[in-house]
N, C-alpha and C. Protein backbone atom coordinates (compact mmCIF):
# COMPACT_ATOMS: atom_id res chain seq x y z
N UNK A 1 -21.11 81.60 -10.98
CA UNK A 1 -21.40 82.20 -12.26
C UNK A 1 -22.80 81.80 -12.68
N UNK A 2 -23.20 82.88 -12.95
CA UNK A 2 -24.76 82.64 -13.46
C UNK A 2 -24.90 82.27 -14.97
N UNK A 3 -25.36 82.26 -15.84
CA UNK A 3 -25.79 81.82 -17.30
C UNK A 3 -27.07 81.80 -17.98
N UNK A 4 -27.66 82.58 -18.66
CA UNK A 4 -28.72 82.60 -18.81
C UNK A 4 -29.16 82.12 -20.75
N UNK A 5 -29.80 81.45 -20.47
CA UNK A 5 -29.91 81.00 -22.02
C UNK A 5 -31.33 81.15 -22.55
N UNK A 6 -31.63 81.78 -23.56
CA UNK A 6 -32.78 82.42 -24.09
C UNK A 6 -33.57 81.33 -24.95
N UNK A 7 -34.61 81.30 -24.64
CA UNK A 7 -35.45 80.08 -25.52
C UNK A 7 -36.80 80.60 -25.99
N UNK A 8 -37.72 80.46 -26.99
CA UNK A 8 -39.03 80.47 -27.35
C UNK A 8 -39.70 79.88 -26.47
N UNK A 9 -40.74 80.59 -25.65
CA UNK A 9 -41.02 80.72 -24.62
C UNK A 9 -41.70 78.95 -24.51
N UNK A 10 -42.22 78.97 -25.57
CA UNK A 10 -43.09 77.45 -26.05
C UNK A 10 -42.45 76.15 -25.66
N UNK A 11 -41.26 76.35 -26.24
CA UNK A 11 -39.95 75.78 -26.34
C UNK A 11 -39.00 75.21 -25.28
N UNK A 12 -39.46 76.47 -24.59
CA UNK A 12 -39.03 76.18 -23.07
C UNK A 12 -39.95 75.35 -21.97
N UNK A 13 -41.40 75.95 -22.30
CA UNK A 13 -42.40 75.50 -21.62
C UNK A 13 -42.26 73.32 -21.62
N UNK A 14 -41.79 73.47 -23.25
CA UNK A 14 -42.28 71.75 -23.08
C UNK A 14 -40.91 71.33 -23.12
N UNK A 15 -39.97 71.81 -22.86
CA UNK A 15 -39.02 71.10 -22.40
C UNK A 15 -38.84 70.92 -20.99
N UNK A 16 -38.91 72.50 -20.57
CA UNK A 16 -39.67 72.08 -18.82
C UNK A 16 -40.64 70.51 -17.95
N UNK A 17 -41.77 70.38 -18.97
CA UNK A 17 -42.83 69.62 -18.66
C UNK A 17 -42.51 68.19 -19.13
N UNK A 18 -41.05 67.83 -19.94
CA UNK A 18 -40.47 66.94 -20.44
C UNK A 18 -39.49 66.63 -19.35
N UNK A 19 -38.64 67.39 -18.64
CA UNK A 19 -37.13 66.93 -17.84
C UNK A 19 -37.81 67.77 -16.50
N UNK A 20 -37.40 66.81 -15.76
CA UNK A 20 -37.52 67.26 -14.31
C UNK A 20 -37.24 68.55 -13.68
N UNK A 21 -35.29 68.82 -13.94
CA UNK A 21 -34.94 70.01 -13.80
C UNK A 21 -33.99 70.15 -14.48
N UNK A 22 -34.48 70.98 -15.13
CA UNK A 22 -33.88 71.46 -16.88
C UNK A 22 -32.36 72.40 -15.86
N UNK A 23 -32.89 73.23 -15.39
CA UNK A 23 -31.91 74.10 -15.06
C UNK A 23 -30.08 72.67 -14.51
N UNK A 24 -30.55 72.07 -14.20
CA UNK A 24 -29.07 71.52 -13.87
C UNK A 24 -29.27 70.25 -14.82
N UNK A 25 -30.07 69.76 -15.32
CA UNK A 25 -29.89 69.39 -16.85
C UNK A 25 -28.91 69.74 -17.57
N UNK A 26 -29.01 70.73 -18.01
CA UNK A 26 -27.94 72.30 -18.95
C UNK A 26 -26.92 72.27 -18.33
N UNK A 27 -26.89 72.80 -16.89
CA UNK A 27 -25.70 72.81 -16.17
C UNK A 27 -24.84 71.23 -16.39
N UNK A 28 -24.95 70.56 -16.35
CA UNK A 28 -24.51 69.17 -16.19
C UNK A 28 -23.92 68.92 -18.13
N UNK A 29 -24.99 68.95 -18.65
CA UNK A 29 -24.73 68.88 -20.28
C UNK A 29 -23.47 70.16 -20.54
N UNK A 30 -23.77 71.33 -20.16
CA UNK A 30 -22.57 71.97 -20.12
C UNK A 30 -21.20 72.10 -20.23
N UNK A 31 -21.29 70.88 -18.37
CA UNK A 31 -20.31 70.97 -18.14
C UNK A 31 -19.38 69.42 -18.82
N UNK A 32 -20.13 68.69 -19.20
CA UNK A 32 -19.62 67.51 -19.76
C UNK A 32 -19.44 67.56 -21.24
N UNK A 33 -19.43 68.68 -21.75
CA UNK A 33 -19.44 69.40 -23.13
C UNK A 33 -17.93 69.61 -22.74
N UNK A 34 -17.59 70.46 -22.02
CA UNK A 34 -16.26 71.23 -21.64
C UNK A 34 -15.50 70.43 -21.14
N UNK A 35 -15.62 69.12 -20.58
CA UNK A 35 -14.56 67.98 -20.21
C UNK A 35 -14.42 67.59 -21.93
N UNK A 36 -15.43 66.98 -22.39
CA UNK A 36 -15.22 66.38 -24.14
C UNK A 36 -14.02 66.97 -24.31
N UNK A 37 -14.19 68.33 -24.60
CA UNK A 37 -13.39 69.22 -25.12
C UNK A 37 -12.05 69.76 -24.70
N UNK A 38 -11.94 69.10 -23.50
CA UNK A 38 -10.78 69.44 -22.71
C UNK A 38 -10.74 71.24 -22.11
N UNK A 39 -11.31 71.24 -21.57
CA UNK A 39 -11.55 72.78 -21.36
C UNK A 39 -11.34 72.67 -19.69
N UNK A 40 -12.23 72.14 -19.41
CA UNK A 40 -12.40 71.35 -17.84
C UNK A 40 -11.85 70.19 -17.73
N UNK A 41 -11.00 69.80 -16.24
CA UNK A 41 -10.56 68.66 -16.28
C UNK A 41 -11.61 67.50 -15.10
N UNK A 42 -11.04 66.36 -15.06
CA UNK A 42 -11.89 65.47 -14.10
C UNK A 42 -12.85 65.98 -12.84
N UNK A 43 -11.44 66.68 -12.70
CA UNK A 43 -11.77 67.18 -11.13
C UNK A 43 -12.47 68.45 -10.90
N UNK A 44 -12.14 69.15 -11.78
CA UNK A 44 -13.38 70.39 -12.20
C UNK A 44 -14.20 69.82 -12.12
N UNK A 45 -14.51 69.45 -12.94
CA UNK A 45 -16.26 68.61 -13.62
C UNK A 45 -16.52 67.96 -12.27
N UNK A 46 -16.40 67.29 -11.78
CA UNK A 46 -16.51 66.69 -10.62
C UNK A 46 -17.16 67.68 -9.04
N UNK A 47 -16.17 68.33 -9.18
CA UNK A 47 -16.37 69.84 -8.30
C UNK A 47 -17.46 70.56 -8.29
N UNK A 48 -17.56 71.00 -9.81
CA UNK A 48 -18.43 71.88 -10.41
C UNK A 48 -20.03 71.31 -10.11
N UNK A 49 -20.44 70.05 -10.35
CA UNK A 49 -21.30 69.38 -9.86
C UNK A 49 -21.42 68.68 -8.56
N UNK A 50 -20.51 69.08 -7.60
CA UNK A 50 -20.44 68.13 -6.63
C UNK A 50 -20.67 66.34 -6.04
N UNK A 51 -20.22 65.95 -7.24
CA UNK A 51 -20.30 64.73 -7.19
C UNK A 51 -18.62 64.38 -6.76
N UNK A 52 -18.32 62.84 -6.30
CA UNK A 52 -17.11 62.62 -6.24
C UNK A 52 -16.46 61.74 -7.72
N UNK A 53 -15.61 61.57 -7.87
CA UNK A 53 -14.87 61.11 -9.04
C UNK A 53 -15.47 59.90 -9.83
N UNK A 54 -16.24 58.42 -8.60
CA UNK A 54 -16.33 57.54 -9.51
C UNK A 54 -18.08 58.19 -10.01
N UNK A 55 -19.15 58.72 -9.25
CA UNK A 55 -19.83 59.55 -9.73
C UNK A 55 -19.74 60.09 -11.09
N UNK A 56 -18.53 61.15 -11.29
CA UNK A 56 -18.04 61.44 -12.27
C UNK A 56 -17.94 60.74 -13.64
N UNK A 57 -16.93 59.70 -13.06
CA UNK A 57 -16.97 58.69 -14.40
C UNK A 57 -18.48 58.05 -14.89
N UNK A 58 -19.18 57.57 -13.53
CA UNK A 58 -20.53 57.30 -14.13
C UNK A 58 -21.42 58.29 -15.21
N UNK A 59 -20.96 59.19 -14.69
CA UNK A 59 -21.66 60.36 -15.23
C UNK A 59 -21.09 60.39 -17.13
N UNK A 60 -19.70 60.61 -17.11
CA UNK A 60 -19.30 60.74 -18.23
C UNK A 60 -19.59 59.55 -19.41
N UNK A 61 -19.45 58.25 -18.12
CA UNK A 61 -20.00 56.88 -19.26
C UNK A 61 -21.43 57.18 -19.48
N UNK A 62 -22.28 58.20 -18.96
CA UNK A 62 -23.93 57.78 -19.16
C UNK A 62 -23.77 58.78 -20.08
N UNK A 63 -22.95 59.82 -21.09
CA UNK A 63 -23.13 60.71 -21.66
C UNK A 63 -22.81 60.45 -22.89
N UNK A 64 -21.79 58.96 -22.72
CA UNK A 64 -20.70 58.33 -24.02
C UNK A 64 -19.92 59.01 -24.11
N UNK A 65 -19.28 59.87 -22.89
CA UNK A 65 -17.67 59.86 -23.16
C UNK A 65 -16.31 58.80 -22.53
N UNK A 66 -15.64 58.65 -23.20
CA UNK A 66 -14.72 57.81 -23.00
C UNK A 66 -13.40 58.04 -23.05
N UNK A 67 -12.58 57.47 -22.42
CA UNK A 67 -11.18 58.04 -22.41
C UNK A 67 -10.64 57.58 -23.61
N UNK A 68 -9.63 58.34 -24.48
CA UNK A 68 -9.07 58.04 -25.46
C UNK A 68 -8.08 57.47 -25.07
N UNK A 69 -7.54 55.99 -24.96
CA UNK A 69 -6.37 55.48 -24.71
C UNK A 69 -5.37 55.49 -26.05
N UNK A 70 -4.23 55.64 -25.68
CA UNK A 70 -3.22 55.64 -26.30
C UNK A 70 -2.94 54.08 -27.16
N UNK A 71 -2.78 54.09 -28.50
CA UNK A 71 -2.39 52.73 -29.18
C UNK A 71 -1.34 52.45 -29.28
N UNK A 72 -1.29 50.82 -28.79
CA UNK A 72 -0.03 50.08 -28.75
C UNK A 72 1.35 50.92 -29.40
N UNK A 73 1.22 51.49 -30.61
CA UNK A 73 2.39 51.85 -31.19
C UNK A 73 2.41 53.45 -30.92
N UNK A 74 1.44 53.85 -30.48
CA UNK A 74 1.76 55.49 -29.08
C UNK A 74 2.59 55.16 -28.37
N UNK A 75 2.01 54.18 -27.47
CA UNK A 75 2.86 53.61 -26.32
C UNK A 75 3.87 53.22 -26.48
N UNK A 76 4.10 52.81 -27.42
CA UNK A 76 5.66 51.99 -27.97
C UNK A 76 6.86 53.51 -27.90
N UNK A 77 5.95 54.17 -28.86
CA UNK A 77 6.65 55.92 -29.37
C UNK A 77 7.18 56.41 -27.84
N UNK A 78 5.94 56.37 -26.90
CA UNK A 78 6.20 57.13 -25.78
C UNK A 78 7.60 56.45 -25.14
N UNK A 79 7.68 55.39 -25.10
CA UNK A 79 8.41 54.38 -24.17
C UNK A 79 9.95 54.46 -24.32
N UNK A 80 9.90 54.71 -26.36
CA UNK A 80 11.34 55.09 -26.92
C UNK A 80 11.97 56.50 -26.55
N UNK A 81 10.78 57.49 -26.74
CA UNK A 81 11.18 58.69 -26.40
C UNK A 81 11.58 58.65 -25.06
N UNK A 82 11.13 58.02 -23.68
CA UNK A 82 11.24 58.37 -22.46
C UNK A 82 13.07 57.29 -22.06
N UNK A 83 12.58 56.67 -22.67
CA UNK A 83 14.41 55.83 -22.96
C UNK A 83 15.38 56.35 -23.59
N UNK A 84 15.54 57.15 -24.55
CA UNK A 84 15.80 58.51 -24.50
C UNK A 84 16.60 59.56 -24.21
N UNK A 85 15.39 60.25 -23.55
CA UNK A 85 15.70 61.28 -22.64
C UNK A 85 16.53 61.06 -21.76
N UNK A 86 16.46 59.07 -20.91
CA UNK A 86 17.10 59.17 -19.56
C UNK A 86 18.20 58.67 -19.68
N UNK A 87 18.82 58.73 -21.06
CA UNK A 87 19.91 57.88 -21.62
C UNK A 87 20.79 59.07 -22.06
N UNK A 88 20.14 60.04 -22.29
CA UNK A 88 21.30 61.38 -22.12
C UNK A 88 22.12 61.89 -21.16
């Protein structure tokens, strides 16, 4: 898939002469936009850039995303619910 994104030509020029290669710059910012967001998962994102997984994570820690872990009393919730279910 191609993507084309329209800029003031100026605009473009010195962002060019600022980042090495803008074009997978974008691509990369993109695609780590759409993991944030849950749109794409690990392994997409991963794919999509051809990097392998711990790559990946490097990638996502150099962007400041982080996994949302579940709190003690999630976990607690989850643990009751799944005790539960297997108790029916």
């Amino acid at each position: 898939m191609s993507v084309c994104i329209e800029l003031p030509t100026e605009l473009e020029a010195s962002l060019r002469s600022q980042i090495v290669d803008l074009d997978a710059t974008t691509k990369e910012a993109f695609l780590v936009d759409l993991y944030r967001h849950e749109k794409i998962t690990h392994h997409e994102l991963a794919t999509a850039l051809n990097i392998n997984r711990f790559e990946a994570d490097d990638l996502l820690n150099r962007h400041g995303v982080t996994e949302d872990l579940p709190s003690l009393a999630e976990l607690r919730q989850q643990a009751a619910d799944l005790e539960t279910r297997l108790n029916r």
